[in-house]
N, C-alpha and C. Protein backbone atom coordinates (compact mmCIF):
# COMPACT_ATOMS: atom_id res chain seq x y z
N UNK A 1 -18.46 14.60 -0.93
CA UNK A 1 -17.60 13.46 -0.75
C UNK A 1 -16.61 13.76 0.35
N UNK A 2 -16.47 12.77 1.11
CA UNK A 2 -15.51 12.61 2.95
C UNK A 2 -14.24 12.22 2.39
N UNK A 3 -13.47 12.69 2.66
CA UNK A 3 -12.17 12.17 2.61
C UNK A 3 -12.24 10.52 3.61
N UNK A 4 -11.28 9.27 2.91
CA UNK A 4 -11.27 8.48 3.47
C UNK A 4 -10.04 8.10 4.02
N UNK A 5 -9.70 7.84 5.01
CA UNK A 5 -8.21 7.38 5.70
C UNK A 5 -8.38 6.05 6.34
N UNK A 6 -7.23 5.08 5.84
CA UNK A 6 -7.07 3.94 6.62
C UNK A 6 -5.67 3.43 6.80
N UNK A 7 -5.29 3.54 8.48
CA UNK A 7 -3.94 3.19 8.76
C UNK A 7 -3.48 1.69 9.26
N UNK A 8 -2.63 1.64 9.07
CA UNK A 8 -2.22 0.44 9.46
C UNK A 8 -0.46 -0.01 9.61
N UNK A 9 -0.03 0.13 10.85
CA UNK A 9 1.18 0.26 11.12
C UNK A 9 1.88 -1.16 11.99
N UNK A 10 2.91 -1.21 12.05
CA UNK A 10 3.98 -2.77 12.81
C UNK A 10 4.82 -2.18 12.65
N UNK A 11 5.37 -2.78 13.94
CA UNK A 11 7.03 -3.02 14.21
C UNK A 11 7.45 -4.21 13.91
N UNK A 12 8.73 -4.28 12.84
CA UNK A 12 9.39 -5.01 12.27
C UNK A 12 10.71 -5.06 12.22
N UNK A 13 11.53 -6.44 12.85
CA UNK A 13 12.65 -6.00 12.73
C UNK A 13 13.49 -6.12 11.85
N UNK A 14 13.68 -5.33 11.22
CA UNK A 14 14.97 -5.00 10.38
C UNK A 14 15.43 -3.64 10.31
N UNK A 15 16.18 -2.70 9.80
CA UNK A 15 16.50 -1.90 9.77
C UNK A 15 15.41 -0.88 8.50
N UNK A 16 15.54 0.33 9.30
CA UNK A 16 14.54 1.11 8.24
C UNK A 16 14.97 1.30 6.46
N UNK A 17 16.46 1.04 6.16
CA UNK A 17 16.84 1.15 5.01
C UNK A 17 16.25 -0.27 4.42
N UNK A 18 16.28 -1.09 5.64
CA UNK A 18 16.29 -2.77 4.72
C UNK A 18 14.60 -2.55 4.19
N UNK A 19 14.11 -2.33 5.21
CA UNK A 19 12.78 -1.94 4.76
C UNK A 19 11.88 -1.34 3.70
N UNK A 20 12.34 -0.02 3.80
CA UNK A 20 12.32 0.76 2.69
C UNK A 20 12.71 0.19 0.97
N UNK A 21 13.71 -0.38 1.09
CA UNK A 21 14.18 -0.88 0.25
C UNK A 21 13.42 -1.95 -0.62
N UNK A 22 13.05 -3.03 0.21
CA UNK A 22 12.31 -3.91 0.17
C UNK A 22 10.33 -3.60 -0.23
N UNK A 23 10.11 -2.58 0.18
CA UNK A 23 9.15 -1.82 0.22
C UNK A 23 8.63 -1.66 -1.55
N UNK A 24 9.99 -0.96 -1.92
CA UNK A 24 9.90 -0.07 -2.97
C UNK A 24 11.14 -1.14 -4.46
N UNK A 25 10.70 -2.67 -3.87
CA UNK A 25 11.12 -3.76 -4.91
C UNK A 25 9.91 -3.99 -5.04
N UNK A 26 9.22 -3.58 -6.30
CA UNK A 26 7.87 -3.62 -7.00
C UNK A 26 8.16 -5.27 -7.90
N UNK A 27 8.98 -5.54 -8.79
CA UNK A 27 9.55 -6.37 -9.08
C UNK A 27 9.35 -7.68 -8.37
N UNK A 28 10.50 -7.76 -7.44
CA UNK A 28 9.99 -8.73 -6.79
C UNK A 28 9.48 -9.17 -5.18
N UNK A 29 10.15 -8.18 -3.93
CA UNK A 29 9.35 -8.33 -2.85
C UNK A 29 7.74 -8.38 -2.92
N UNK A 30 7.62 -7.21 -3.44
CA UNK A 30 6.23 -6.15 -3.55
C UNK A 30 5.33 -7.07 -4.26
N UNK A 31 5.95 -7.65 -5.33
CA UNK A 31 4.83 -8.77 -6.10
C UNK A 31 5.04 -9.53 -5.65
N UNK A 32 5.24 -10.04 -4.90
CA UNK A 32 5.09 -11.70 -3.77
C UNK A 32 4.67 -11.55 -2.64
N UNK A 33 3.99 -10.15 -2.43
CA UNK A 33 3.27 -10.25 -0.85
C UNK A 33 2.16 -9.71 -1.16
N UNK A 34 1.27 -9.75 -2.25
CA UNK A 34 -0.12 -9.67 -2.65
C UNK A 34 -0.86 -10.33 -2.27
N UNK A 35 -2.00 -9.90 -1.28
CA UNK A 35 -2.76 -10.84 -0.81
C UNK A 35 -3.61 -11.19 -1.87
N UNK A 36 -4.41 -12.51 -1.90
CA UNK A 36 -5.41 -12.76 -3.25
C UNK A 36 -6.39 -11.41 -3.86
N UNK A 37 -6.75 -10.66 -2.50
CA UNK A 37 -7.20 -9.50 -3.36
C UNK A 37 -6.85 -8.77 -3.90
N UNK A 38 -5.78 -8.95 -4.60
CA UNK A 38 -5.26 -8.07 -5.80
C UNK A 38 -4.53 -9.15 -6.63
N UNK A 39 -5.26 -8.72 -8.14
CA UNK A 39 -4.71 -9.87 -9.24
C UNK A 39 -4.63 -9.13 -10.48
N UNK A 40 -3.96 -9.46 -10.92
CA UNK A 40 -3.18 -8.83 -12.78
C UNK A 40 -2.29 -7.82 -12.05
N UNK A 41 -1.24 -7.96 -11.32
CA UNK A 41 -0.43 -6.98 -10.63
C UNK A 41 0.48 -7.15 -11.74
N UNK A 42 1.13 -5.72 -12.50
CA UNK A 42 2.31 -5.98 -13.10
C UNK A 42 2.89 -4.68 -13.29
N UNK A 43 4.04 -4.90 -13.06
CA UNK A 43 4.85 -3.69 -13.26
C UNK A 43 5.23 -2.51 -14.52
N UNK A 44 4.59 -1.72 -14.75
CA UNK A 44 4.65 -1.31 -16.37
C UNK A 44 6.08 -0.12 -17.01
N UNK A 45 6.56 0.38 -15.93
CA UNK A 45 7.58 1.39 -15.46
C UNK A 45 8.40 1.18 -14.61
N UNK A 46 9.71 0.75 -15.13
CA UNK A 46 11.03 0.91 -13.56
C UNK A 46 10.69 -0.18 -12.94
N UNK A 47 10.69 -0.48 -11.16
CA UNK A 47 10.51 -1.52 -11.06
C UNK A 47 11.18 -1.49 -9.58
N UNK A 48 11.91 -0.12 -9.50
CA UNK A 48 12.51 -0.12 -7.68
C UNK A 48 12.49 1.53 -7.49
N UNK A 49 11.34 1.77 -6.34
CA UNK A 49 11.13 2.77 -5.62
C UNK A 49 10.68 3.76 -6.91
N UNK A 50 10.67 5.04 -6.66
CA UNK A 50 10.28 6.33 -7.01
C UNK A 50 10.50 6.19 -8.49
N UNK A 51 9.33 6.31 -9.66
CA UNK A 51 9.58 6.23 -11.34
C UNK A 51 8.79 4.99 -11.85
N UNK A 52 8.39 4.45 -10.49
CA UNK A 52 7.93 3.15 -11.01
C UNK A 52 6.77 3.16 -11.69
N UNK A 53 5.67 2.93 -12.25
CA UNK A 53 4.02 2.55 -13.06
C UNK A 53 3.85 1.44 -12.24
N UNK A 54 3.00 1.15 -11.77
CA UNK A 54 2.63 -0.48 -11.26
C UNK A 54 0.99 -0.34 -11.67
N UNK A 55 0.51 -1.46 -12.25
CA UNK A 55 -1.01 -1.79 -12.20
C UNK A 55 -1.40 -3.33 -11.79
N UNK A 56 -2.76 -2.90 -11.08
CA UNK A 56 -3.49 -4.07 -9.96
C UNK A 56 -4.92 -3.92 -10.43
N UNK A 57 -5.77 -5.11 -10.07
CA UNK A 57 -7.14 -4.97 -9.49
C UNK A 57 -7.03 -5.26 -8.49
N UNK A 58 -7.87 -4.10 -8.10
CA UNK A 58 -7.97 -4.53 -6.20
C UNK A 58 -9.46 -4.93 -6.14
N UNK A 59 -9.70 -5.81 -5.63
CA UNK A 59 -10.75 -6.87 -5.28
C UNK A 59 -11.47 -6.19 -3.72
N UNK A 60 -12.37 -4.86 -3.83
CA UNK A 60 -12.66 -4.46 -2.55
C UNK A 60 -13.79 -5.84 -1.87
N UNK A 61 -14.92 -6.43 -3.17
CA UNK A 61 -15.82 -7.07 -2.37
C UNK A 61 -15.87 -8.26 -4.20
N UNK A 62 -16.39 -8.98 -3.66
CA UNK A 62 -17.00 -9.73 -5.36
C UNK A 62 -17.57 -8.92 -6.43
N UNK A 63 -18.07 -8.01 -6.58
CA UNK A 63 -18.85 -7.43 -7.32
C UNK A 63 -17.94 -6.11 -7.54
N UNK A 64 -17.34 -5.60 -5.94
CA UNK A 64 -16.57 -4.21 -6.66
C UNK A 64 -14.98 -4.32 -6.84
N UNK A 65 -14.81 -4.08 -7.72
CA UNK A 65 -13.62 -4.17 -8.04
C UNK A 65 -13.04 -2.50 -8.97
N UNK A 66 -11.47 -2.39 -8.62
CA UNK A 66 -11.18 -1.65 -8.64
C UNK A 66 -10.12 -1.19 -9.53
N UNK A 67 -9.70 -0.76 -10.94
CA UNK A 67 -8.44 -0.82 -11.67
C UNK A 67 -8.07 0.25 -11.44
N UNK A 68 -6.56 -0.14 -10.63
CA UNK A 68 -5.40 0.82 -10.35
C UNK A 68 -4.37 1.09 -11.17
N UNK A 69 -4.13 1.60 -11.22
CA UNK A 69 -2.25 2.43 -12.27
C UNK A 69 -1.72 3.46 -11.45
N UNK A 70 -0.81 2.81 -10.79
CA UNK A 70 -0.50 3.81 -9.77
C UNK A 70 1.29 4.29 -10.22
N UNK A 71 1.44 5.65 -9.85
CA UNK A 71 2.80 5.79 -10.15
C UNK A 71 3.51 6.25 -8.95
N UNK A 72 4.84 5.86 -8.30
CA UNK A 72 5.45 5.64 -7.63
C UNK A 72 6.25 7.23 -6.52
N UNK A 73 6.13 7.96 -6.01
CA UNK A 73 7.24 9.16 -5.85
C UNK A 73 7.59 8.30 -4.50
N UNK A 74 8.52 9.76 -3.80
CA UNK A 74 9.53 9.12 -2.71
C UNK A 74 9.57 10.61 -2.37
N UNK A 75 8.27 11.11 -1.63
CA UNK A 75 8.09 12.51 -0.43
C UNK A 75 9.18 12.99 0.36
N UNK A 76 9.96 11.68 0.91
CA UNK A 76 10.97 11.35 1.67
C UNK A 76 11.66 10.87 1.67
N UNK A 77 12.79 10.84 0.58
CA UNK A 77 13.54 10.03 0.02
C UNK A 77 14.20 9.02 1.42
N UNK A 78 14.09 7.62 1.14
CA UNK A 78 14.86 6.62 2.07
C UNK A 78 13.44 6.40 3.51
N UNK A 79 12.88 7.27 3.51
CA UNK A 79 11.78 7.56 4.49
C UNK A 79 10.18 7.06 3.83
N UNK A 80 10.19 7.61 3.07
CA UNK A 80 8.58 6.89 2.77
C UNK A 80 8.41 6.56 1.21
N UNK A 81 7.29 6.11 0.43
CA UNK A 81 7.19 5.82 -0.56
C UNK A 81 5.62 6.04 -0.60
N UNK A 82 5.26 7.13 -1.99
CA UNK A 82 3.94 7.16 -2.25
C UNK A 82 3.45 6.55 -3.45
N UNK A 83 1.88 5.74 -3.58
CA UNK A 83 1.85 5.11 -4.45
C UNK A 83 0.14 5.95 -5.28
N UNK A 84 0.36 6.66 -6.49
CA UNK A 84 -0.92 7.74 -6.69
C UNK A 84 -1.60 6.93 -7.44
N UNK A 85 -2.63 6.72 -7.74
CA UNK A 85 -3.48 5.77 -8.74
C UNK A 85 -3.36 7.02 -9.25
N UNK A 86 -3.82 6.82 -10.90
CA UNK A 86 -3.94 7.89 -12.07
C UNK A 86 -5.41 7.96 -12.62
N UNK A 87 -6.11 7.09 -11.75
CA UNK A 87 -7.28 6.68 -12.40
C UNK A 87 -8.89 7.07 -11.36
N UNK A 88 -7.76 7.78 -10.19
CA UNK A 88 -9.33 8.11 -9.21
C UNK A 88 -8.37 8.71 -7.91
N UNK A 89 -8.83 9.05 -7.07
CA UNK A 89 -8.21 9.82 -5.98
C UNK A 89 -7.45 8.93 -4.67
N UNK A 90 -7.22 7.49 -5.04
CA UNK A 90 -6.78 6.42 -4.57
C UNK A 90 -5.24 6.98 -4.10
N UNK A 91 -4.70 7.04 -2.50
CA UNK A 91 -3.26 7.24 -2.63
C UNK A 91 -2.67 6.39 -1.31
N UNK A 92 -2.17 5.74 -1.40
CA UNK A 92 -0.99 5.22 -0.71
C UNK A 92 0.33 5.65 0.01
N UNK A 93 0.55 6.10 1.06
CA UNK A 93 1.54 6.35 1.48
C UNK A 93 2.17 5.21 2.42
N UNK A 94 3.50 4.82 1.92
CA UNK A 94 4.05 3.86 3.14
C UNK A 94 5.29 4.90 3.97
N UNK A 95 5.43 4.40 5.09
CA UNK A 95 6.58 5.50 5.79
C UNK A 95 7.51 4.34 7.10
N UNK A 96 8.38 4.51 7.09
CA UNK A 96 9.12 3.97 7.92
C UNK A 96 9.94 4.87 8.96
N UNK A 97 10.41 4.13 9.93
CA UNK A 97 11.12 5.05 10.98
C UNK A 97 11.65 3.92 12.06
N UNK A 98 12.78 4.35 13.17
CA UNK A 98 13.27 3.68 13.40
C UNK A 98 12.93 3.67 14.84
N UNK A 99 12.64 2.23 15.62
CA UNK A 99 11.57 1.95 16.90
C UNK A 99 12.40 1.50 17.35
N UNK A 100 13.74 1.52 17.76
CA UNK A 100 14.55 1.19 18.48
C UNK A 100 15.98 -0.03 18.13
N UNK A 101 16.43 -0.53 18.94
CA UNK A 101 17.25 -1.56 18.20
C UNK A 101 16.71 -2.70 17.47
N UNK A 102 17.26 -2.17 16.21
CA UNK A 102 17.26 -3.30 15.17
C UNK A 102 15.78 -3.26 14.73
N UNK A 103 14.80 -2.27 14.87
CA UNK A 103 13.93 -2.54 14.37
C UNK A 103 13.31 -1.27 13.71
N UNK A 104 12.24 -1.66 13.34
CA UNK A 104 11.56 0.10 12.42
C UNK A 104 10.16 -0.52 12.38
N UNK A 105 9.56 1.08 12.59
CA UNK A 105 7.78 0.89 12.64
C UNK A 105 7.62 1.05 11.16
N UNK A 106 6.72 0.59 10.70
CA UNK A 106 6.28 0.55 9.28
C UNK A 106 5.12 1.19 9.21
N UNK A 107 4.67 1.77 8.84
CA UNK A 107 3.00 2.41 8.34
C UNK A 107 2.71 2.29 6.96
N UNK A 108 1.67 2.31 6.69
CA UNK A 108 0.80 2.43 5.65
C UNK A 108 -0.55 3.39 5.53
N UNK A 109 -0.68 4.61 5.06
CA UNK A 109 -1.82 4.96 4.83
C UNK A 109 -2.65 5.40 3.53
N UNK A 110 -3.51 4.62 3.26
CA UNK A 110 -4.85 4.74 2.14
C UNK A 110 -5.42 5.56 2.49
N UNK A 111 -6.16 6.70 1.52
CA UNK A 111 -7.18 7.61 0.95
C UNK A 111 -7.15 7.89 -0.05
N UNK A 112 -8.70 8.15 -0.43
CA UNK A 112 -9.11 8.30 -1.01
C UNK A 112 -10.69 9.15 -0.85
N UNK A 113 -11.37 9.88 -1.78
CA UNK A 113 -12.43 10.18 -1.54
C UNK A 113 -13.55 9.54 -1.67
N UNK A 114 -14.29 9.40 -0.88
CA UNK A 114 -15.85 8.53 -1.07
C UNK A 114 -16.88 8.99 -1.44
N UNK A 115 -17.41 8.05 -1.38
CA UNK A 115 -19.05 8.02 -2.05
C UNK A 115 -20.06 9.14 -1.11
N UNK A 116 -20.77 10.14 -1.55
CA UNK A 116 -21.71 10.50 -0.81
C UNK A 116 -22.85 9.75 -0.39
N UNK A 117 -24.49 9.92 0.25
CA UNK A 117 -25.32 9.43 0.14
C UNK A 117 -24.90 8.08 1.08
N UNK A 118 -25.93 7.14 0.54
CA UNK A 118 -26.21 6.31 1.68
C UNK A 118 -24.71 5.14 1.16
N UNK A 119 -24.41 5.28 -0.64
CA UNK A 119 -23.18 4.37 -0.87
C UNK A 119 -22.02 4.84 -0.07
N UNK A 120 -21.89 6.19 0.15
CA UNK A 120 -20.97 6.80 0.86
C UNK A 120 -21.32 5.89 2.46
N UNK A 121 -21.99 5.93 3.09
CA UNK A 121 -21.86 5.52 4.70
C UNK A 121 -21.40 3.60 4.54
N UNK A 122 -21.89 3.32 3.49
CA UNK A 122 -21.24 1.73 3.48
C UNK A 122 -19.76 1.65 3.23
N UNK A 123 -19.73 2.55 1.88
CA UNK A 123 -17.72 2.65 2.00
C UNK A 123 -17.32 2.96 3.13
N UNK A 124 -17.79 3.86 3.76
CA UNK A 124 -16.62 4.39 4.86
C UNK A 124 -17.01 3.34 6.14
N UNK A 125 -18.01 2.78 6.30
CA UNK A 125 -18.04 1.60 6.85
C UNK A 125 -17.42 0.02 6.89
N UNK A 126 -17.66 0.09 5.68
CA UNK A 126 -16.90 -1.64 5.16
C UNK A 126 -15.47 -1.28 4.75
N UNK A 127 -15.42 -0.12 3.79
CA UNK A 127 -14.05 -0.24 3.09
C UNK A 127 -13.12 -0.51 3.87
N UNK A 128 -13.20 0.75 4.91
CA UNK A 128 -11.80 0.39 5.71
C UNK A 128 -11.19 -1.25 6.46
N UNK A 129 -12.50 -1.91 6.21
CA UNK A 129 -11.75 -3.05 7.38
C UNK A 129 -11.07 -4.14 6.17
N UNK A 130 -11.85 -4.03 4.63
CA UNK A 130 -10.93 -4.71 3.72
C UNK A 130 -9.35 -3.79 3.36
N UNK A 131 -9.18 -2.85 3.18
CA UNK A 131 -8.00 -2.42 3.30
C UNK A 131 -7.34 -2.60 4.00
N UNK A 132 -7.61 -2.54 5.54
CA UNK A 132 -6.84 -2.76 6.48
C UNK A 132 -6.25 -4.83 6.41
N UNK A 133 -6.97 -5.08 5.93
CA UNK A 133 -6.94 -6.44 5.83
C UNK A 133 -5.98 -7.07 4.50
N UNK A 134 -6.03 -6.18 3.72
CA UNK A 134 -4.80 -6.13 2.67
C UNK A 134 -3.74 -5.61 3.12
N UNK A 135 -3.59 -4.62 3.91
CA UNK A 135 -2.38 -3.84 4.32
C UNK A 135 -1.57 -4.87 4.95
N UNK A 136 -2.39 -5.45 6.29
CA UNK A 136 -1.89 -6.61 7.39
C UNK A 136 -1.16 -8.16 6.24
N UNK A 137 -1.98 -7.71 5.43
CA UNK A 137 -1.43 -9.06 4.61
C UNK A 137 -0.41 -8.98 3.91
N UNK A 138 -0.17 -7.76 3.27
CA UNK A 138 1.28 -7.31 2.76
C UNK A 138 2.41 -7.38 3.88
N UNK A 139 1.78 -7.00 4.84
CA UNK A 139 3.00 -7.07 5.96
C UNK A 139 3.44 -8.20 6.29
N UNK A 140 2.66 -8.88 6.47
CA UNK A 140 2.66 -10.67 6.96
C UNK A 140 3.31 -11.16 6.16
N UNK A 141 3.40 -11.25 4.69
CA UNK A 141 4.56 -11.54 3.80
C UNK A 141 5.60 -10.81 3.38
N UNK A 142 5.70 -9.69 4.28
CA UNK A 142 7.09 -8.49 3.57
C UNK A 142 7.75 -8.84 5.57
N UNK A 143 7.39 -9.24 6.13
CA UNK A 143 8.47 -9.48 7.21
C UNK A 143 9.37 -10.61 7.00
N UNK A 144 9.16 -11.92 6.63
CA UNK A 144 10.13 -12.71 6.55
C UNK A 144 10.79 -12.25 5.51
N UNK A 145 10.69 -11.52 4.84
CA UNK A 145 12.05 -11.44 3.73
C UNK A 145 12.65 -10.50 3.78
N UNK A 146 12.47 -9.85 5.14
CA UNK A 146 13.59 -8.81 5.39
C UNK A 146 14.66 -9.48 6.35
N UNK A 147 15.20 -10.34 6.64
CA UNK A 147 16.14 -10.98 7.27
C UNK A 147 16.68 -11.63 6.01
């Protein structure tokens, strides 16, 4: 099994604290910028940044679907936020930093380990462009509500 990586980064303006902040409101930013592929999102632990439980299905294709329970740390306190599924080698890292005035680059990176064999060359083929396509979509609704 290949290790899998998928990034996906923007510049956004607000400040890297506003960000961060906003990031790691599981509660309520974080659950209002779910793209449709992820449904039964609910918060089971805490509810802002590092301590949190959160569980999702993530909707990779119609048929595969994915149950997450992920628990929350902070690698970098104020700097990034990691999100571990408990249930498979699924990990999330978001990271912020500051791109000049008034604004901050945002990243996101997914891995996880894949499939060997020939299921292995379709994950590492297809998966990444639906992740990346969830990532872009979290972002697309976590920028207007940082102003």
């Amino acid at each position: 099994m290949a290790e899998i990586k998928v990034t996906v980064a923007r510049v956004v303006t607000a400040a890297p604290a506003t960000v961060i902040e906003a990031l790691g409101d599981y509660k309520g930013i974080r659950a209002e910028t779910w793209p449709e592929t992820i449904t039964d999102y609910e918060v089971l632990e805490g509810g802002t940044g590092a301590g949190t439980r959160i569980r999702y299905r993530l909707h990779a294709t119609r048929r595969r679907i994915r149950n997450v329970e992920a628990v929350v740390s902070a690698p970098e306190p104020g700097r990034s936020l990691a999100e571990a599924d408990q249930n498979s080698s699924l990990r999330t890292v978001w990271t912020v930093q500051p791109a000049g005035s008034g604004t901050t680059r945002v990243s996101v990176e997914t891995s996880w380990a894949g499939a060997s064999g020939i299921g292995g060359f379709f994950e590492r083929t297809f998966a990444p462009i639906g992740i990346r396509r969830l990532y872009n979509g979290v972002l697309d609704k976590l920028e207007p509500r940082l102003g």
